[in-house]
PDB file of N, CA and C in Angstrom:
ATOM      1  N   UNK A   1    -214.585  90.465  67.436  1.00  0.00           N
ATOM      2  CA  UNK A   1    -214.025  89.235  67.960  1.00  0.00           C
ATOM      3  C   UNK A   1    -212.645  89.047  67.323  1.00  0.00           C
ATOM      4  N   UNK A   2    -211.491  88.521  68.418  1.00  0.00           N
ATOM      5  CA  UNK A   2    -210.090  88.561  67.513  1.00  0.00           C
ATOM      6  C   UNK A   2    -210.122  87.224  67.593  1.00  0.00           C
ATOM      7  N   UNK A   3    -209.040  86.908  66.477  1.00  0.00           N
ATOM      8  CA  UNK A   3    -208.599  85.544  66.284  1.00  0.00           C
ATOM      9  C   UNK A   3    -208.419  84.864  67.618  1.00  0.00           C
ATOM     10  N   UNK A   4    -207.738  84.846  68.658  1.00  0.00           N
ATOM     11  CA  UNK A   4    -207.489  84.357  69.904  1.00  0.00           C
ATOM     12  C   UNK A   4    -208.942  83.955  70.304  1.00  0.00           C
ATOM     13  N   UNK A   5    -210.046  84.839  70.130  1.00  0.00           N
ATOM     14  CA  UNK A   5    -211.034  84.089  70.782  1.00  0.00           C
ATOM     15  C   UNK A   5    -212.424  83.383  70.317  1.00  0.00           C
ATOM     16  N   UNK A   6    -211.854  83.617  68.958  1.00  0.00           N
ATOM     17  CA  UNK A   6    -212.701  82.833  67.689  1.00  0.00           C
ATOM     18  C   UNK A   6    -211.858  81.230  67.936  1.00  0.00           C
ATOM     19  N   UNK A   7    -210.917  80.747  67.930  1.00  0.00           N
ATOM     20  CA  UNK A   7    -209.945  79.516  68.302  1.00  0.00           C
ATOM     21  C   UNK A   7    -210.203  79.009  69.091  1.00  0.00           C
ATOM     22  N   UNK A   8    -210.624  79.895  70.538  1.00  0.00           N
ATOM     23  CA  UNK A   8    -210.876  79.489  71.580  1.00  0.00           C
ATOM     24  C   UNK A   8    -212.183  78.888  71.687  1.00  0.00           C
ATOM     25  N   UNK A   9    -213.404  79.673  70.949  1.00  0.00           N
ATOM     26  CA  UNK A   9    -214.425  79.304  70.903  1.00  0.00           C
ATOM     27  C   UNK A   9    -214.352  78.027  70.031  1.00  0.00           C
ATOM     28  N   UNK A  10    -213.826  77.777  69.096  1.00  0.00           N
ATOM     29  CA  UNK A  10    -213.724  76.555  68.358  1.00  0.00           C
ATOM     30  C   UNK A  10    -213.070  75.336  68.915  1.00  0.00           C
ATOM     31  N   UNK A  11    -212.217  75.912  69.702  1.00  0.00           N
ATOM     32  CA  UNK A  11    -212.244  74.330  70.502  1.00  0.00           C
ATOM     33  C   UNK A  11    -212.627  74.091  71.441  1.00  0.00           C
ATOM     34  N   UNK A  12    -213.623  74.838  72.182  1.00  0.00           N
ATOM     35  CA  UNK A  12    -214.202  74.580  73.182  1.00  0.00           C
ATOM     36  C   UNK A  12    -215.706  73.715  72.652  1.00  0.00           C
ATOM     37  N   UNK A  13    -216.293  74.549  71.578  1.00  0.00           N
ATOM     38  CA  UNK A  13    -217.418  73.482  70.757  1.00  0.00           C
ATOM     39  C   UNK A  13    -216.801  72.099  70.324  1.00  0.00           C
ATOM     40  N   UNK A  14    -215.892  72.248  69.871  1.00  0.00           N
ATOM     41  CA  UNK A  14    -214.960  70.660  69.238  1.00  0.00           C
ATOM     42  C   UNK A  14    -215.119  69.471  70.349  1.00  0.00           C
ATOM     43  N   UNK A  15    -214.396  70.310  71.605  1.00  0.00           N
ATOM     44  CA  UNK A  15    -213.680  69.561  72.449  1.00  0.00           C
ATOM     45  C   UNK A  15    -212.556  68.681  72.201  1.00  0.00           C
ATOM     46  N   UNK A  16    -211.605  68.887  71.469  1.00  0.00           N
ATOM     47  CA  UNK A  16    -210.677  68.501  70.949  1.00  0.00           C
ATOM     48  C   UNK A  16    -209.940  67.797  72.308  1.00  0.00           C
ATOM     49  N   UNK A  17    -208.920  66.782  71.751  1.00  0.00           N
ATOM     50  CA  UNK A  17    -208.452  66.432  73.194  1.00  0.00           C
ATOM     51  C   UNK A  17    -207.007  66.982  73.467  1.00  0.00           C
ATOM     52  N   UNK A  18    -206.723  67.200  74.486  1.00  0.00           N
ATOM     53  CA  UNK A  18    -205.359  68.256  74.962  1.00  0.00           C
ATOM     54  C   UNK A  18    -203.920  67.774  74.023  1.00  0.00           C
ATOM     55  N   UNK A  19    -203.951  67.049  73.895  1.00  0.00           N
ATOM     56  CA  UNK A  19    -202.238  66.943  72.608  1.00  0.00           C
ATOM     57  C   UNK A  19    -203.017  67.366  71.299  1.00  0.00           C
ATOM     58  N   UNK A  20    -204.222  67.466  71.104  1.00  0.00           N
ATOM     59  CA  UNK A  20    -204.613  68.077  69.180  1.00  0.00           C
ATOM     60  C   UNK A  20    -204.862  69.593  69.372  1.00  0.00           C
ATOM     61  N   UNK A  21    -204.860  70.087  70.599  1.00  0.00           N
ATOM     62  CA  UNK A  21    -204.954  71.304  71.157  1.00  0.00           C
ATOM     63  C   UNK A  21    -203.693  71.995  71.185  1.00  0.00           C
ATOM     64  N   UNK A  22    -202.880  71.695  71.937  1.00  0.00           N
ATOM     65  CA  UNK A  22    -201.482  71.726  71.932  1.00  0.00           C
ATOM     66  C   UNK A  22    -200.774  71.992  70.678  1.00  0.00           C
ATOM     67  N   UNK A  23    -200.985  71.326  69.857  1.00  0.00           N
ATOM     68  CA  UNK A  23    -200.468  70.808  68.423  1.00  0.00           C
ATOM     69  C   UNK A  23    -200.864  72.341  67.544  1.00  0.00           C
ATOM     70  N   UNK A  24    -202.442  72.134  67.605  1.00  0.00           N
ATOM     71  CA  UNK A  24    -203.232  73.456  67.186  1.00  0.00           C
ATOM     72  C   UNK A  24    -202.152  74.904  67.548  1.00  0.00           C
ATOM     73  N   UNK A  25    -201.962  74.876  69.060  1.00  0.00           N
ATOM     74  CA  UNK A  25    -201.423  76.198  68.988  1.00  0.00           C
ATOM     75  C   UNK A  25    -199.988  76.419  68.849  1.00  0.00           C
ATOM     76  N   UNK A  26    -199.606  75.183  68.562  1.00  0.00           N
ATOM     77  CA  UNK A  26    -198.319  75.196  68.644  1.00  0.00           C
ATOM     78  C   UNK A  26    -197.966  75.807  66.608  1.00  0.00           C
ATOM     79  N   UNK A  27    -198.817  75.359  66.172  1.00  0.00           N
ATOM     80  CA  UNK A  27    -198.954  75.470  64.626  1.00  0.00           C
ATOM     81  C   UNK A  27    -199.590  77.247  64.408  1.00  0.00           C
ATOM     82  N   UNK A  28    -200.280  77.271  65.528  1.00  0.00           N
ATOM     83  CA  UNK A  28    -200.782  79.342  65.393  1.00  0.00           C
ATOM     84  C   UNK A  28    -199.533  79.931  65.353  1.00  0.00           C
ATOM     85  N   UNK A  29    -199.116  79.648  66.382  1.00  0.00           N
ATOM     86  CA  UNK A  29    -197.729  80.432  67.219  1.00  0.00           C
ATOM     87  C   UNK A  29    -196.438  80.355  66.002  1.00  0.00           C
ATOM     88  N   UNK A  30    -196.653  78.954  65.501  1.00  0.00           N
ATOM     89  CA  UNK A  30    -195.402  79.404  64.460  1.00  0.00           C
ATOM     90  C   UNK A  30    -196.397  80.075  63.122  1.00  0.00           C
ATOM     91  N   UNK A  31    -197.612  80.166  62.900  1.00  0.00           N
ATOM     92  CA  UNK A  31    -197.490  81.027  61.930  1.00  0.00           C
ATOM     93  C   UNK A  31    -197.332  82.328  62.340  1.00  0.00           C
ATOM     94  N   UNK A  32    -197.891  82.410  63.372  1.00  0.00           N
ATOM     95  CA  UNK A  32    -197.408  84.496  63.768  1.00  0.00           C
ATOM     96  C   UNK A  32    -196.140  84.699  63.300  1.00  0.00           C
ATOM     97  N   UNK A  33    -195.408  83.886  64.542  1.00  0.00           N
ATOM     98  CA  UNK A  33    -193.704  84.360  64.208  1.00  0.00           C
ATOM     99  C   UNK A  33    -192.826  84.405  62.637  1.00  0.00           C
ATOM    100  N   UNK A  34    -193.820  82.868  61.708  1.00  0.00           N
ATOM    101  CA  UNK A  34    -193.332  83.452  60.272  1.00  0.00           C
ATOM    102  C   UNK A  34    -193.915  84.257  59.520  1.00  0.00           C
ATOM    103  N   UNK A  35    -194.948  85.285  60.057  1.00  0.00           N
ATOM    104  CA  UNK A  35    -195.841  86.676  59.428  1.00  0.00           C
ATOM    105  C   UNK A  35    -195.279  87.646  60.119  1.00  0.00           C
ATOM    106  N   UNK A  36    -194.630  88.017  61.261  1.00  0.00           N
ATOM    107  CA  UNK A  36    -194.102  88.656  61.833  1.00  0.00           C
ATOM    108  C   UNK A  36    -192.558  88.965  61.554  1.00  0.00           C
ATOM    109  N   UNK A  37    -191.533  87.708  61.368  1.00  0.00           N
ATOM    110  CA  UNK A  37    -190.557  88.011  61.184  1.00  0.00           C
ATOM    111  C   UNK A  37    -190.301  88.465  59.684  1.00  0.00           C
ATOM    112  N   UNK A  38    -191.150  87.720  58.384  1.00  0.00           N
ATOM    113  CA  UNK A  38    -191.243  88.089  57.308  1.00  0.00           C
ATOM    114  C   UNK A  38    -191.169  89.301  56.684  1.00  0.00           C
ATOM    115  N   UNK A  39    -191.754  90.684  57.858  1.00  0.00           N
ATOM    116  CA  UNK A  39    -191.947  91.566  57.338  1.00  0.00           C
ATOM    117  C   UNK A  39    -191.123  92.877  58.444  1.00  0.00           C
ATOM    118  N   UNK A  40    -190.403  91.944  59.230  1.00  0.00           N
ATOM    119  CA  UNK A  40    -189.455  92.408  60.119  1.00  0.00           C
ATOM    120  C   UNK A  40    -188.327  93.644  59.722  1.00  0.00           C
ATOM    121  N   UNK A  41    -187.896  93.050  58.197  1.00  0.00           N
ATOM    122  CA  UNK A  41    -186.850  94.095  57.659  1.00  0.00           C
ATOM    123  C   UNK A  41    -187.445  94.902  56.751  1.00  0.00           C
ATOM    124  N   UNK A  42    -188.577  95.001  56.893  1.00  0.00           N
ATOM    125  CA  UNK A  42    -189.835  96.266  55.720  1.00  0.00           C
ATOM    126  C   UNK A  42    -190.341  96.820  56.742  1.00  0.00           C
ATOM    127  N   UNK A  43    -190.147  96.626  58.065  1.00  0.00           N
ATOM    128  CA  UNK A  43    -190.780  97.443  59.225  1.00  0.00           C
ATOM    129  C   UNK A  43    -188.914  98.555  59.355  1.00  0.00           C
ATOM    130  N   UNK A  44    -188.409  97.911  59.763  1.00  0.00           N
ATOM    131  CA  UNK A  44    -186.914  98.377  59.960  1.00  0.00           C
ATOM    132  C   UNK A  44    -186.426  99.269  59.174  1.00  0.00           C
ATOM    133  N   UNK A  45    -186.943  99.165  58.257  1.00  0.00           N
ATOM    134  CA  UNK A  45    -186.329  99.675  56.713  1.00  0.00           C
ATOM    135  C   UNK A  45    -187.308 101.026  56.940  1.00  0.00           C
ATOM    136  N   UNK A  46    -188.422 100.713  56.880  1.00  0.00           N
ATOM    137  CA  UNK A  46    -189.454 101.984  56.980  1.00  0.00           C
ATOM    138  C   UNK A  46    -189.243 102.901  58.079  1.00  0.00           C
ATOM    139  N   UNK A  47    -189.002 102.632  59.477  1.00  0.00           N
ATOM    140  CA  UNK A  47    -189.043 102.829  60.174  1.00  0.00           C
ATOM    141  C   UNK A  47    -187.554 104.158  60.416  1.00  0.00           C
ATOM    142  N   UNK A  48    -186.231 103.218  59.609  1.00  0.00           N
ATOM    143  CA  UNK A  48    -185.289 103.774  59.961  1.00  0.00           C
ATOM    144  C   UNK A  48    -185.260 105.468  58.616  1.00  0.00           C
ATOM    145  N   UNK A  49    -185.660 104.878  57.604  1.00  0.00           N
ATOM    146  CA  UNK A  49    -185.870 105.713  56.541  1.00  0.00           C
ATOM    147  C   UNK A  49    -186.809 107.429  57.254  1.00  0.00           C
ATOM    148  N   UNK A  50    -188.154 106.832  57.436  1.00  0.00           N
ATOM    149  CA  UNK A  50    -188.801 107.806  58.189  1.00  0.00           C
ATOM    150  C   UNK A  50    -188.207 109.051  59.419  1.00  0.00           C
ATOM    151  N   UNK A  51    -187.436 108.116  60.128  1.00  0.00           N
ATOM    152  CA  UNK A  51    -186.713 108.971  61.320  1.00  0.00           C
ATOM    153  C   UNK A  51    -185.561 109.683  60.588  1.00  0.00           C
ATOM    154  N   UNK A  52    -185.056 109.312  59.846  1.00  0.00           N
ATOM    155  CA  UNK A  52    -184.254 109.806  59.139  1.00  0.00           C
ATOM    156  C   UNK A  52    -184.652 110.906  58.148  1.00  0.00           C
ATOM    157  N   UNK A  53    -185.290 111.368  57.343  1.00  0.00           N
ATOM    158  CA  UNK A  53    -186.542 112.295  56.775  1.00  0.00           C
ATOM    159  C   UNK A  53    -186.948 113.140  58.212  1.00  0.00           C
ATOM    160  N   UNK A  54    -187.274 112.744  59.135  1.00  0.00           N
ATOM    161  CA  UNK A  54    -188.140 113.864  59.810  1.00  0.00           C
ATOM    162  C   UNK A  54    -187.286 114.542  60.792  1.00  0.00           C
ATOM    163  N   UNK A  55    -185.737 113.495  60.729  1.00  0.00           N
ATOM    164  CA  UNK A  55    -184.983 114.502  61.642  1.00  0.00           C
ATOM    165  C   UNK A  55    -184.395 115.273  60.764  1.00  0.00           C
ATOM    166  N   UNK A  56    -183.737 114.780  59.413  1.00  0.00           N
ATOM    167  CA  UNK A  56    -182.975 116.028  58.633  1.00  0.00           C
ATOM    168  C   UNK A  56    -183.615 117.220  58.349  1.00  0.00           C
ATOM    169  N   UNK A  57    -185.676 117.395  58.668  1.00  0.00           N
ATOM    170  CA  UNK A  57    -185.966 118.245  58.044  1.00  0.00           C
ATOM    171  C   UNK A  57    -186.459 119.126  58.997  1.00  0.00           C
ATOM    172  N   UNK A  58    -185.806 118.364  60.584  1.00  0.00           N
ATOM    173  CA  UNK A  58    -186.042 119.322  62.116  1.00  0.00           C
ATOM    174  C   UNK A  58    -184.813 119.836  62.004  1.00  0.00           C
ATOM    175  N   UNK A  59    -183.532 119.455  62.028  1.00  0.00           N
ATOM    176  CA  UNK A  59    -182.106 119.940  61.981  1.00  0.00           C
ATOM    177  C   UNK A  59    -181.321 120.663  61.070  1.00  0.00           C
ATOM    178  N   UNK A  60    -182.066 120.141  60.015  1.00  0.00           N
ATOM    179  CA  UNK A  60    -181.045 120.862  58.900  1.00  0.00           C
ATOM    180  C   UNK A  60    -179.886 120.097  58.858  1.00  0.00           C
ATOM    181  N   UNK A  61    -180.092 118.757  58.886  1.00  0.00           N
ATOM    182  CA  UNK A  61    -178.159 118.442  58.871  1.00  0.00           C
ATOM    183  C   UNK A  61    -178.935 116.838  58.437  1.00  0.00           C
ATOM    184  N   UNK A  62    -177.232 116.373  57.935  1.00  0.00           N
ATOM    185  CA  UNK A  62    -177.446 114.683  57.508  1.00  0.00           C
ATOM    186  C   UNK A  62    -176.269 113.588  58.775  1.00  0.00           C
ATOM    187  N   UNK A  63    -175.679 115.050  59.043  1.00  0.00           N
ATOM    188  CA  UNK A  63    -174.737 113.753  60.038  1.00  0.00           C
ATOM    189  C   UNK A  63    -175.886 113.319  61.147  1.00  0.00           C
ATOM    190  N   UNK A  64    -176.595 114.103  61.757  1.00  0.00           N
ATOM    191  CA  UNK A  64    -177.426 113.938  63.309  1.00  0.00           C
ATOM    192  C   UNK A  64    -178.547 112.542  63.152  1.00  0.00           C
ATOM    193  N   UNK A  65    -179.023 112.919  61.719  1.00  0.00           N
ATOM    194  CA  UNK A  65    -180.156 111.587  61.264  1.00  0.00           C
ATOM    195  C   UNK A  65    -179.611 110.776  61.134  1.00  0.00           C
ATOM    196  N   UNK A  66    -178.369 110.264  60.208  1.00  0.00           N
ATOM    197  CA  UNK A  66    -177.596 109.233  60.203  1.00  0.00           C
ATOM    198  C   UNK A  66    -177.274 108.601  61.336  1.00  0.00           C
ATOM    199  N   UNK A  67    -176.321 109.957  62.706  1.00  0.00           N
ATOM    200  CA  UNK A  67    -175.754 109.272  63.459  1.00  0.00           C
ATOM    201  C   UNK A  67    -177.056 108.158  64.111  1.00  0.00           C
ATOM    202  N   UNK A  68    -178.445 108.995  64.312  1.00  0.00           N
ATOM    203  CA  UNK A  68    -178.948 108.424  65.199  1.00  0.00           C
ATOM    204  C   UNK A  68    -179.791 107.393  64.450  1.00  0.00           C
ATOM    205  N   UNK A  69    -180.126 106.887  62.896  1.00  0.00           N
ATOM    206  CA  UNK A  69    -180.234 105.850  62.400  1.00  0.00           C
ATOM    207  C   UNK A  69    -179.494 104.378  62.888  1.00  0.00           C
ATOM    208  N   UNK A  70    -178.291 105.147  62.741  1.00  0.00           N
ATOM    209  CA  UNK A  70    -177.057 103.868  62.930  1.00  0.00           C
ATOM    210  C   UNK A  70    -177.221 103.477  64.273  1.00  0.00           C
ATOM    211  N   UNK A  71    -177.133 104.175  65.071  1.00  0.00           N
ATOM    212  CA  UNK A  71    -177.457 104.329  66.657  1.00  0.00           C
ATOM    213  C   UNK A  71    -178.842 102.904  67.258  1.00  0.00           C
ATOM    214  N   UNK A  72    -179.691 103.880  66.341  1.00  0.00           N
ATOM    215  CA  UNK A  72    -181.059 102.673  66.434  1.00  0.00           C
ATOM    216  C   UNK A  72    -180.829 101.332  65.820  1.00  0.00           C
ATOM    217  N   UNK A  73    -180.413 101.330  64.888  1.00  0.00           N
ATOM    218  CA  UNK A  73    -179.996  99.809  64.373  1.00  0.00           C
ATOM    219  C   UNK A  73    -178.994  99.179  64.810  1.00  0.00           C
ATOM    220  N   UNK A  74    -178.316  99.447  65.608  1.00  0.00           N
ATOM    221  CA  UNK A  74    -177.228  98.977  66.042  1.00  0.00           C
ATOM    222  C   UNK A  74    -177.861  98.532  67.704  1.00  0.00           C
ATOM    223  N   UNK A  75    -179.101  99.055  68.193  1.00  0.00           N
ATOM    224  CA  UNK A  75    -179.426  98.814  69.654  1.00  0.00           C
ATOM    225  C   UNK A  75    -180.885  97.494  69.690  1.00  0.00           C
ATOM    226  N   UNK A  76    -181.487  97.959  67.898  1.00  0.00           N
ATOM    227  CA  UNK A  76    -182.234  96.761  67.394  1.00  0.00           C
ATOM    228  C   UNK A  76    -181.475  95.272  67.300  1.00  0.00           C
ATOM    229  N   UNK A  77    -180.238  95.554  66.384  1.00  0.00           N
ATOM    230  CA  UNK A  77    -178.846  94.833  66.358  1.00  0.00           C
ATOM    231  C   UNK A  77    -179.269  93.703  67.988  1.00  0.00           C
ATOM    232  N   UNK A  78    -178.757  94.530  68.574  1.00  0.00           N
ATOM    233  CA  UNK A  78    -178.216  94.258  69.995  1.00  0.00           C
ATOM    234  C   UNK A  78    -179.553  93.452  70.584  1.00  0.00           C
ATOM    235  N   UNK A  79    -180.324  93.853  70.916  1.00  0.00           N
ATOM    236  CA  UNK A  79    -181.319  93.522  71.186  1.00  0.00           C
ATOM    237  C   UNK A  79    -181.640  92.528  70.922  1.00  0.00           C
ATOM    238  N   UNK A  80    -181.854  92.063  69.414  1.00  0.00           N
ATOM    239  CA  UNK A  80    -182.754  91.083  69.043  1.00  0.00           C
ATOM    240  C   UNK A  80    -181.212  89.544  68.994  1.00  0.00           C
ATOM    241  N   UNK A  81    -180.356  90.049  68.919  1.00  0.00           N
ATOM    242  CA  UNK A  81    -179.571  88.969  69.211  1.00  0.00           C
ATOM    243  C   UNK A  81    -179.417  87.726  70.603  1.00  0.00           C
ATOM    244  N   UNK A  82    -178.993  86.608  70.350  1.00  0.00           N
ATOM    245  CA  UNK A  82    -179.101  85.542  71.495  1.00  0.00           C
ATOM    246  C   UNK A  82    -178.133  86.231  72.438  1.00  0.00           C
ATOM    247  N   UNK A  83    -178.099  86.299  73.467  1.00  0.00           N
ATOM    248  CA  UNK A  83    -177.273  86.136  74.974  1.00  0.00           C
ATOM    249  C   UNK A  83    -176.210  85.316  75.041  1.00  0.00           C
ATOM    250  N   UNK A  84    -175.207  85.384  74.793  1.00  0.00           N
ATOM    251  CA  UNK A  84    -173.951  85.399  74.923  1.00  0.00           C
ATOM    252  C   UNK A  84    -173.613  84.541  76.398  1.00  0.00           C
ATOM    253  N   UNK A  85    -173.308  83.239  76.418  1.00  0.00           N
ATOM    254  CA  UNK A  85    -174.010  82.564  78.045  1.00  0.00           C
ATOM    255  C   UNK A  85    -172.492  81.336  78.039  1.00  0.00           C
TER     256      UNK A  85
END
C-alpha cells in the first residue's frame, strides 16, 4: 500500500469535510516538493559525476565527459528555469 492510498483511506474513514481535505493535501504536496527539491543538487551532483567516470573510461579522453557534463547541466539549467513571458 503507498502513501497516496493509505491518505486516501484515512479520509474517507474520517470523513473530513472538503476545505480540511484540501488543506491536508495541500500540506502533502508541499512536503514532497521540500523532500524532493532538498536533495535535488545530491541527485545532480551524483548524477553528473557518474556520467562523467563512465564516459572517460569508454573514451579515453576528459574533454568528451566534460563537454557533455556541461552540456547536461546547462539543458537541466534550461529546463528547470521559469519561461521568460
Amino acid at each position: 500500500m503507498d502513501a497516496g492510498s493509505a491518505v486516501d483511506g484515512w479520509l474517507t474513514r474520517r470523513r473530513l469535510p472538503h476545505d480540511e481535505q484540501v488543506r491536508l493535501a495541500q500540506r502533502q504536496s508541499a512536503d514532497f516538493l521540500d523532500a524532493v527539491s532538498g536533495n535535488l543538487r545530491l541527485m545532480i551532483l551524483a548524477i553528473s559525476g557518474l556520467t562523467f567516470i563512465l564516459l572517460a573510461r569508454a573514451f579515453r579522453s576528459i574533454l568528451l565527459p566534460l563537454q557533455a557534463v556541461v552540456l547536461n547541466l546547462l539543458s537541466v539549467a534550461a529546463g528547470s528555469s521559469p519561461a521568460q513571458r
